[in-house]
Every structure is written in structure tokens, then in C-alpha cells.
C-alpha atoms as a PDB file:
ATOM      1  CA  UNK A   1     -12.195  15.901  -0.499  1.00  0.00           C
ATOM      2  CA  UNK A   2      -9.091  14.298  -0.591  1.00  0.00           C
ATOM      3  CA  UNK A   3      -9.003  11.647   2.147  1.00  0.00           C
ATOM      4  CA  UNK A   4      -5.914   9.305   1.110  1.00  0.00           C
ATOM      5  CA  UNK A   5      -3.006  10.367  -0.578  1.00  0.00           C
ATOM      6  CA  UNK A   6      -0.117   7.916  -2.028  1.00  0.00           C
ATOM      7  CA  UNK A   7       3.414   8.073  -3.391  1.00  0.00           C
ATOM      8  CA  UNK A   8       6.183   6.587  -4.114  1.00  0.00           C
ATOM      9  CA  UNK A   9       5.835   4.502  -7.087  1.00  0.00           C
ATOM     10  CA  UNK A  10       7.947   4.474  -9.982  1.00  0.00           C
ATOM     11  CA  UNK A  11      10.046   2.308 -12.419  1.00  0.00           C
ATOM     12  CA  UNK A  12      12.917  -0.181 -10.445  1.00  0.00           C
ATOM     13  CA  UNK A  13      14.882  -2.808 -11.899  1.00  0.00           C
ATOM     14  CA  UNK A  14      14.451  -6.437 -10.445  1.00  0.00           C
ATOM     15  CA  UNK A  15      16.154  -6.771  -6.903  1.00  0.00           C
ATOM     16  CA  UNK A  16      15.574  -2.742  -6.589  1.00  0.00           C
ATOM     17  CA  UNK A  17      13.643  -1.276  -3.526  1.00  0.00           C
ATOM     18  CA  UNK A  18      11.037   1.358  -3.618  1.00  0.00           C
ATOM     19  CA  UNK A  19       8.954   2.541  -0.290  1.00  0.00           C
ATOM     20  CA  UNK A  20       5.441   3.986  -0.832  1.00  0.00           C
ATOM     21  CA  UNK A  21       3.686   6.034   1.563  1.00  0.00           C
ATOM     22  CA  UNK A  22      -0.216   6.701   2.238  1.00  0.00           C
ATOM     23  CA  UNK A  23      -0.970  10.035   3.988  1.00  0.00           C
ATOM     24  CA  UNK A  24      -4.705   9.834   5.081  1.00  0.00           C
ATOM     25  CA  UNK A  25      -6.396  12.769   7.077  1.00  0.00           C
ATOM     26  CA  UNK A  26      -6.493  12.748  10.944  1.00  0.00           C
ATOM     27  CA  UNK A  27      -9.886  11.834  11.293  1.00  0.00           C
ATOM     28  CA  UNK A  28      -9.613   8.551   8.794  1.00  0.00           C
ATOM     29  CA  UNK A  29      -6.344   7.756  10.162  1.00  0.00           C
ATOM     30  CA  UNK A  30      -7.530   7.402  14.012  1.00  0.00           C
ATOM     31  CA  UNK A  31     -11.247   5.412  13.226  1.00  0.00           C
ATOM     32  CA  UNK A  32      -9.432   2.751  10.712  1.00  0.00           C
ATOM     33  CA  UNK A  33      -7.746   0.080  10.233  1.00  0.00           C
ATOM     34  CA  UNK A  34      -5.470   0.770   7.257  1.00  0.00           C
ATOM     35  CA  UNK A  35      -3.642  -1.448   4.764  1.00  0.00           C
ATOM     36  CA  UNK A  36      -1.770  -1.675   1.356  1.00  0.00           C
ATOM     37  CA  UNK A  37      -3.373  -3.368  -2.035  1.00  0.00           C
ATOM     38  CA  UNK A  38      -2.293  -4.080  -5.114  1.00  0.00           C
ATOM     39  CA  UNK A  39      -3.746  -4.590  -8.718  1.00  0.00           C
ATOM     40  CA  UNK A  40      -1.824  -6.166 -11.023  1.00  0.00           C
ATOM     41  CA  UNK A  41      -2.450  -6.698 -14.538  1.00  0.00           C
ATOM     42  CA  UNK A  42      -5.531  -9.107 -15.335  1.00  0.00           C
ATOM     43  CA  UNK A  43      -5.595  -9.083 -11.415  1.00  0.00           C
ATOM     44  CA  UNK A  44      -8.300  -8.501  -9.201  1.00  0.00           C
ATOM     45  CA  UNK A  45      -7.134  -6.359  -6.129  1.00  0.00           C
ATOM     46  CA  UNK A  46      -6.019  -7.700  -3.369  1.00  0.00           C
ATOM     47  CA  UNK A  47      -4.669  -7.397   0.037  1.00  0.00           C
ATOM     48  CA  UNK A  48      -0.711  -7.034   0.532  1.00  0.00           C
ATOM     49  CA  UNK A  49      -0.341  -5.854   3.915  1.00  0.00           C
ATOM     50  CA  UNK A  50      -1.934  -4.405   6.707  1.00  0.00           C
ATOM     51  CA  UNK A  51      -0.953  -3.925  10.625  1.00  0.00           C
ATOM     52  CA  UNK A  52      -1.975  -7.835  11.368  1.00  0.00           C
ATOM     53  CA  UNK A  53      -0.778  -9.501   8.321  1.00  0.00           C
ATOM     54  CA  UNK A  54       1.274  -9.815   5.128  1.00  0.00           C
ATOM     55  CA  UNK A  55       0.491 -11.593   2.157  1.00  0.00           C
ATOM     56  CA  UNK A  56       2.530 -15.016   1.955  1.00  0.00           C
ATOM     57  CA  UNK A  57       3.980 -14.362  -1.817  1.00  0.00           C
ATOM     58  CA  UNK A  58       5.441 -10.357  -0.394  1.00  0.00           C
ATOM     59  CA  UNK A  59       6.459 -12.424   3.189  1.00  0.00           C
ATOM     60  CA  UNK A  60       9.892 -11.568   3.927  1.00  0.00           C
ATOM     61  CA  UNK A  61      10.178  -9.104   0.715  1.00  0.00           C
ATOM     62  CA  UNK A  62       7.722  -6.294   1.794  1.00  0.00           C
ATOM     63  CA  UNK A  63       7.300  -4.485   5.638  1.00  0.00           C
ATOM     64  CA  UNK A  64       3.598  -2.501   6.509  1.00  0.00           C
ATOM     65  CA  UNK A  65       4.720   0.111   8.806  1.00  0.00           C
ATOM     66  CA  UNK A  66       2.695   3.270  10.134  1.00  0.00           C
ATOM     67  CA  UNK A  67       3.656   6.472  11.788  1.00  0.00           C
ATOM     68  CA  UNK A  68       0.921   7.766  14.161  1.00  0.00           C
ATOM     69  CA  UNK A  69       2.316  11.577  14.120  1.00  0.00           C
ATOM     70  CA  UNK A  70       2.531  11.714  10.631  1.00  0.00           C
ATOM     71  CA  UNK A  71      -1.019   9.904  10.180  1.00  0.00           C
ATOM     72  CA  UNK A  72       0.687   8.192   7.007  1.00  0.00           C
ATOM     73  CA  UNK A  73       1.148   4.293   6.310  1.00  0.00           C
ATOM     74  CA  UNK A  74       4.193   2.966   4.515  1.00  0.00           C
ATOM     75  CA  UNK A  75       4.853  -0.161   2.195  1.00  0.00           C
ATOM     76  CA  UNK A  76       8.509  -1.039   2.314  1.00  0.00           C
ATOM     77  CA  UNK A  77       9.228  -3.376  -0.842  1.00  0.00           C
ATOM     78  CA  UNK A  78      12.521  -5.324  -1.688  1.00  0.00           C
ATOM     79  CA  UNK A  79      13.928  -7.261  -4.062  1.00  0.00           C
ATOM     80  CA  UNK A  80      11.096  -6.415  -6.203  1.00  0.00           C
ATOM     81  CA  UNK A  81      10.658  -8.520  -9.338  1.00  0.00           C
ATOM     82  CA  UNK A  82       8.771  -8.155 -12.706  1.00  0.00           C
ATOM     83  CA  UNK A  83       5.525 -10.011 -11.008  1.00  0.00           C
ATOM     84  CA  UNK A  84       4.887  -6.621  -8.597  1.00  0.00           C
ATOM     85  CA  UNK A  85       4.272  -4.591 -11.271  1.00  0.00           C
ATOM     86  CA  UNK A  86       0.971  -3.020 -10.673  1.00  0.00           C
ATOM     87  CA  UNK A  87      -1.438  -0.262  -9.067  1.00  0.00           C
ATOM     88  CA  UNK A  88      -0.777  -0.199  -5.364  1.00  0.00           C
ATOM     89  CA  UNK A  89      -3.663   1.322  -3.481  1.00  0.00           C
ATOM     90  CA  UNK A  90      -3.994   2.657  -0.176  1.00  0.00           C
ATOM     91  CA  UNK A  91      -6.758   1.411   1.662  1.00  0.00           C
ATOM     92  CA  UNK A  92      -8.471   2.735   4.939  1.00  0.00           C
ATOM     93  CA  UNK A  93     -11.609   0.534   6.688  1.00  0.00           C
ATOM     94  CA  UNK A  94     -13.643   2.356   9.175  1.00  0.00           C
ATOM     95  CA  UNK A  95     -13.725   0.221  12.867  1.00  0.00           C
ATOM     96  CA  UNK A  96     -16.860  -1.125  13.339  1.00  0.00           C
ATOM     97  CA  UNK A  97     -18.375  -0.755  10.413  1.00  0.00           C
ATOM     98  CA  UNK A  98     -18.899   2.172   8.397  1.00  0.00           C
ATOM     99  CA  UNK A  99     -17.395   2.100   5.061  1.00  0.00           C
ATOM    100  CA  UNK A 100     -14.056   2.362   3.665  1.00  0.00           C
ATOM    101  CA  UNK A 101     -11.840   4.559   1.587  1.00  0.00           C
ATOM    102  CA  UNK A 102      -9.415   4.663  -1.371  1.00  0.00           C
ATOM    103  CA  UNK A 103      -6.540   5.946  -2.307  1.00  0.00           C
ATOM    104  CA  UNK A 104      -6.005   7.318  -6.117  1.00  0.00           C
ATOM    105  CA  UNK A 105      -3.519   4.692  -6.618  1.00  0.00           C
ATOM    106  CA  UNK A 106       0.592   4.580  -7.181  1.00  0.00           C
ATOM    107  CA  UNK A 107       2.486   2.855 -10.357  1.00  0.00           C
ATOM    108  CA  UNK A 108       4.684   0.494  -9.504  1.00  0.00           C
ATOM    109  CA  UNK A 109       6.611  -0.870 -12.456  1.00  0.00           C
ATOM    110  CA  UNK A 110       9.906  -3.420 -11.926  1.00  0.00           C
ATOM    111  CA  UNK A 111      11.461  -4.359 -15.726  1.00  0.00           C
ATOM    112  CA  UNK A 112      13.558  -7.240 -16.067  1.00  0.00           C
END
């Protein structure tokens, strides 16, 4: 069972924009505390942005917002450059405890 779902991703120039978006399921979505990785190449994954915090390096470039009727999570990213390229996944951490879930993963890809 599907509990995360992304899209967005794609190919961009440098300086373009792209805006992913994380569906997750009603249940997830209300008992988690949800945020955006990435994995980039030779990378290990790591933490972008989530309701409490973005990454210093995406600071300014990339905004975590979240629609509570839609139960979905977006990752707005500008001025993108050649060093975002990677798997962004969609993360979801239970409160309290519990366990966690994944998302399949998006491609993002910015060429130079």
C-alpha cells in the first residue's frame, strides 16, 4: 500500500524553478511530522526541509510548505543549480515514535 506519493521532478536549466509535491494518505499525514530529502550523487540522504527547518545551503532558495486539506507537502525550489541534482524523497516520521515512511522518490536534474 501506497502511503507517499511524489511528483514534480524533471530536467531545469540553472536559475529554473521546479515545485514537487508529496501526497501521503490521511492517516500518515495527521500522526507525522513530514519533511523533504534529497540524495545526491555519491551523497548520503539528507534532510532539506521540514515544517521547523531548512537546510542552510537551500536557505533562501527552497520553501517547505503543506496543505492540510489536500494532506500533501510541497518543496518549492529556485534558482536551482547543477549541485541539486538528485533523488528527492518524501519523508513522513510518526509522532512519538513509531516508525517512518518513504516516498518512491522524484528526479530532479538541473544541467548547466
Amino acid at each position: 500500500q501506497v502511503q507517499l506519493v511524489e511528483s514534480g521532478g524533471g530536467l531545469v536549466q540553472a536559475g529554473g524553478s521546479l515545485k514537487l509535491s508529496c501526497v501521503a494518505s490521511a492517516t500518515i499525514f495527521s500522526t507525522s511530522a513530514m519533511a523533504w530529502y534529497r540524495q545526491t550523487p555519491g551523497k548520503r540522504r539528507e534532510m532539506i526541509a521540514g515544517n521547523l527547518a531548512v537546510a542552510n545551503y537551500v536557505r533562501g532558495r527552497f520553501t517547505f510548505s503543506k496543505d492540510n486539506t489536500k494532506n500533501t507537502i510541497y518543496l518549492q525550489m529556485n534558482n536551482l543549480t547543477p549541485v541539486d541534482t538528485g533523488i528527492y524523497y518524501c519523508n513522513a516520521r510518526t509522532v512519538g515514535g513509531g516508525g517512518e515512511h518513504w516516498g518512491q522518490g522524484t528526479q530532479v536534474t538541473v544541467s548547466s
